[in-house]
Protein backbone atom coordinates (compact mmCIF):
# COMPACT_ATOMS: atom_id res chain seq x y z
CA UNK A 1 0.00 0.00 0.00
CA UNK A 2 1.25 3.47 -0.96
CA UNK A 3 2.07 5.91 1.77
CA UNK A 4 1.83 9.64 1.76
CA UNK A 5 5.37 9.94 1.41
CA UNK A 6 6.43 8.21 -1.65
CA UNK A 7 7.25 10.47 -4.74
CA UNK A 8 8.20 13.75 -2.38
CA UNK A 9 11.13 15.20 -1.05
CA UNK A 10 12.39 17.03 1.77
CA UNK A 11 15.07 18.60 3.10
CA UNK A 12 16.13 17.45 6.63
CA UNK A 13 18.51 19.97 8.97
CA UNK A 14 19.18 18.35 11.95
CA UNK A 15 22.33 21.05 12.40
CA UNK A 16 25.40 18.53 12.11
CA UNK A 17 23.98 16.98 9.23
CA UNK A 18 21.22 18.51 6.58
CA UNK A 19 19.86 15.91 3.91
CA UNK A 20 17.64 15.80 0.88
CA UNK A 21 15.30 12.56 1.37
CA UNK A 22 13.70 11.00 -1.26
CA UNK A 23 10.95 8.69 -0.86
CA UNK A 24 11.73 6.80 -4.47
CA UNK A 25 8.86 3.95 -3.40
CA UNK A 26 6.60 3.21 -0.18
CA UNK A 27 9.43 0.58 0.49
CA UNK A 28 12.26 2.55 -0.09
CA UNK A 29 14.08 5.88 0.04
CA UNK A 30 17.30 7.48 -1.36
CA UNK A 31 19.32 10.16 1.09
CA UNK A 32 21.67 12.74 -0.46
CA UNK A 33 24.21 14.70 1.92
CA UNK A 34 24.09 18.04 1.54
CA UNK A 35 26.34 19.17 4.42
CA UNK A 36 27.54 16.08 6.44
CA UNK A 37 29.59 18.40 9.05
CA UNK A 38 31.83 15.71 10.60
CA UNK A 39 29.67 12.92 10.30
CA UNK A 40 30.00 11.97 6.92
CA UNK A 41 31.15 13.31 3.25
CA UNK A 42 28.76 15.76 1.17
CA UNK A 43 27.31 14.51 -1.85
CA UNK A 44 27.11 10.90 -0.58
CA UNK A 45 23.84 9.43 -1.85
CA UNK A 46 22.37 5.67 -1.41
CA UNK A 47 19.09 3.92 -1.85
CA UNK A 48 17.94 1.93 1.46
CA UNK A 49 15.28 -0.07 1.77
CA UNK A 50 12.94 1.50 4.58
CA UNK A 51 10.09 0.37 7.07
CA UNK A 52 7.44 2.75 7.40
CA UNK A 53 4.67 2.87 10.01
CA UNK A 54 2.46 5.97 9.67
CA UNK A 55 1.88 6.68 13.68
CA UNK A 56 -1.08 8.85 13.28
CA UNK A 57 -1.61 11.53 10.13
CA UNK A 58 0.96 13.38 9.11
CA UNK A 59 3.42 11.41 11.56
CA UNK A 60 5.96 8.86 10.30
CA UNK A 61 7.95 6.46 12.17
CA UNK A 62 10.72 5.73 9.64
CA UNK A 63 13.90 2.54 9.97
CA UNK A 64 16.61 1.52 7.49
CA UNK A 65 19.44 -0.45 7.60
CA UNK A 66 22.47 1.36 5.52
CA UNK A 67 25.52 -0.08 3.39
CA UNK A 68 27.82 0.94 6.14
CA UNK A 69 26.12 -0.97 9.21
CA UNK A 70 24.84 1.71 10.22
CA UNK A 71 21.08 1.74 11.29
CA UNK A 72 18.74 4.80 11.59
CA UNK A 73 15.40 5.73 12.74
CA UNK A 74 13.53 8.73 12.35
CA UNK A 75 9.72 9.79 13.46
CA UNK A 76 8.79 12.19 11.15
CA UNK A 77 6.18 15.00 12.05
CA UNK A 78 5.22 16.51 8.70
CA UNK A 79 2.02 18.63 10.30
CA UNK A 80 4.65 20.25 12.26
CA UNK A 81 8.01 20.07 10.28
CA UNK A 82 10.06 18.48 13.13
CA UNK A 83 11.91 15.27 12.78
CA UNK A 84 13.20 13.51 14.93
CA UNK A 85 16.52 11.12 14.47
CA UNK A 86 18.71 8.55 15.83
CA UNK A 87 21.21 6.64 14.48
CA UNK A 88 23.56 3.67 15.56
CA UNK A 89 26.73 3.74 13.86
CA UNK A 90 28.95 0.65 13.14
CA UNK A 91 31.11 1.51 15.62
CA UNK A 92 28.90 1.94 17.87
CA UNK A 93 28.23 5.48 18.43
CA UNK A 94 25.07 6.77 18.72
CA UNK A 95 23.47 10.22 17.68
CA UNK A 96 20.13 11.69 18.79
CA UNK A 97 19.16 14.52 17.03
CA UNK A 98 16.49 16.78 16.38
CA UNK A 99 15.54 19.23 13.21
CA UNK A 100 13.62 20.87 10.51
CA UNK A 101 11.79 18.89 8.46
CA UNK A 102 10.80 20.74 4.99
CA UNK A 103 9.02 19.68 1.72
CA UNK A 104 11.19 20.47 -1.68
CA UNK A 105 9.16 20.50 -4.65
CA UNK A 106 9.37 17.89 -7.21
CA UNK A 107 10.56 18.53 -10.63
């Protein structure tokens, strides 16, 4: 079943790290860097394959697994435009962060 996500971007600014997210299907998503601060290199882009559980309109709980090992979840609150992120890294840190959550229009 199609969610309200799939076929939009947005543009995610947690403050270390802003993304463009893609939701490419309802089972999957591609995330661009735009400005990885010192967590990772700008420009990096890859396709996961995502779990999505819509926790009440408008709010997204959101998991994937990435190439690296590292796994990320994110609850989404599009009414609002706050999201909500954490993410275990392969070795073994873990980040909790909070942003802007924005809507890019699609070409």
């Amino acid at each position: 079943m199609k969610n309200k996500l799939t076929g939009n971007r947005f543009i995610m600014d947690v403050g270390v790290l802003k993304t463009e997210l893609y939701f490419e299907t309802d089972k999957s998503m591609v995330f661009t860097v735009i400005d990885g601060g010192a967590l990772t290199e700008n420009g990096y882009s890859e396709r996961v394959e995502t779990t999505i559980a819509e926790v009440r309109p408008q709010v997204y709980m959101i998991a994937w697994k990435e190439k690296s090992g590292a796994t990320v979840t994110h609850v989404e609150d599009h009414e609002n435009g706050i999201i909500y992120s954490n993410a275990t890294l392969p070795d073994g840190g873990f980040y909790t962060m909070k942003g802007t959550l924005k809507p890019i229009d699609n070409e």
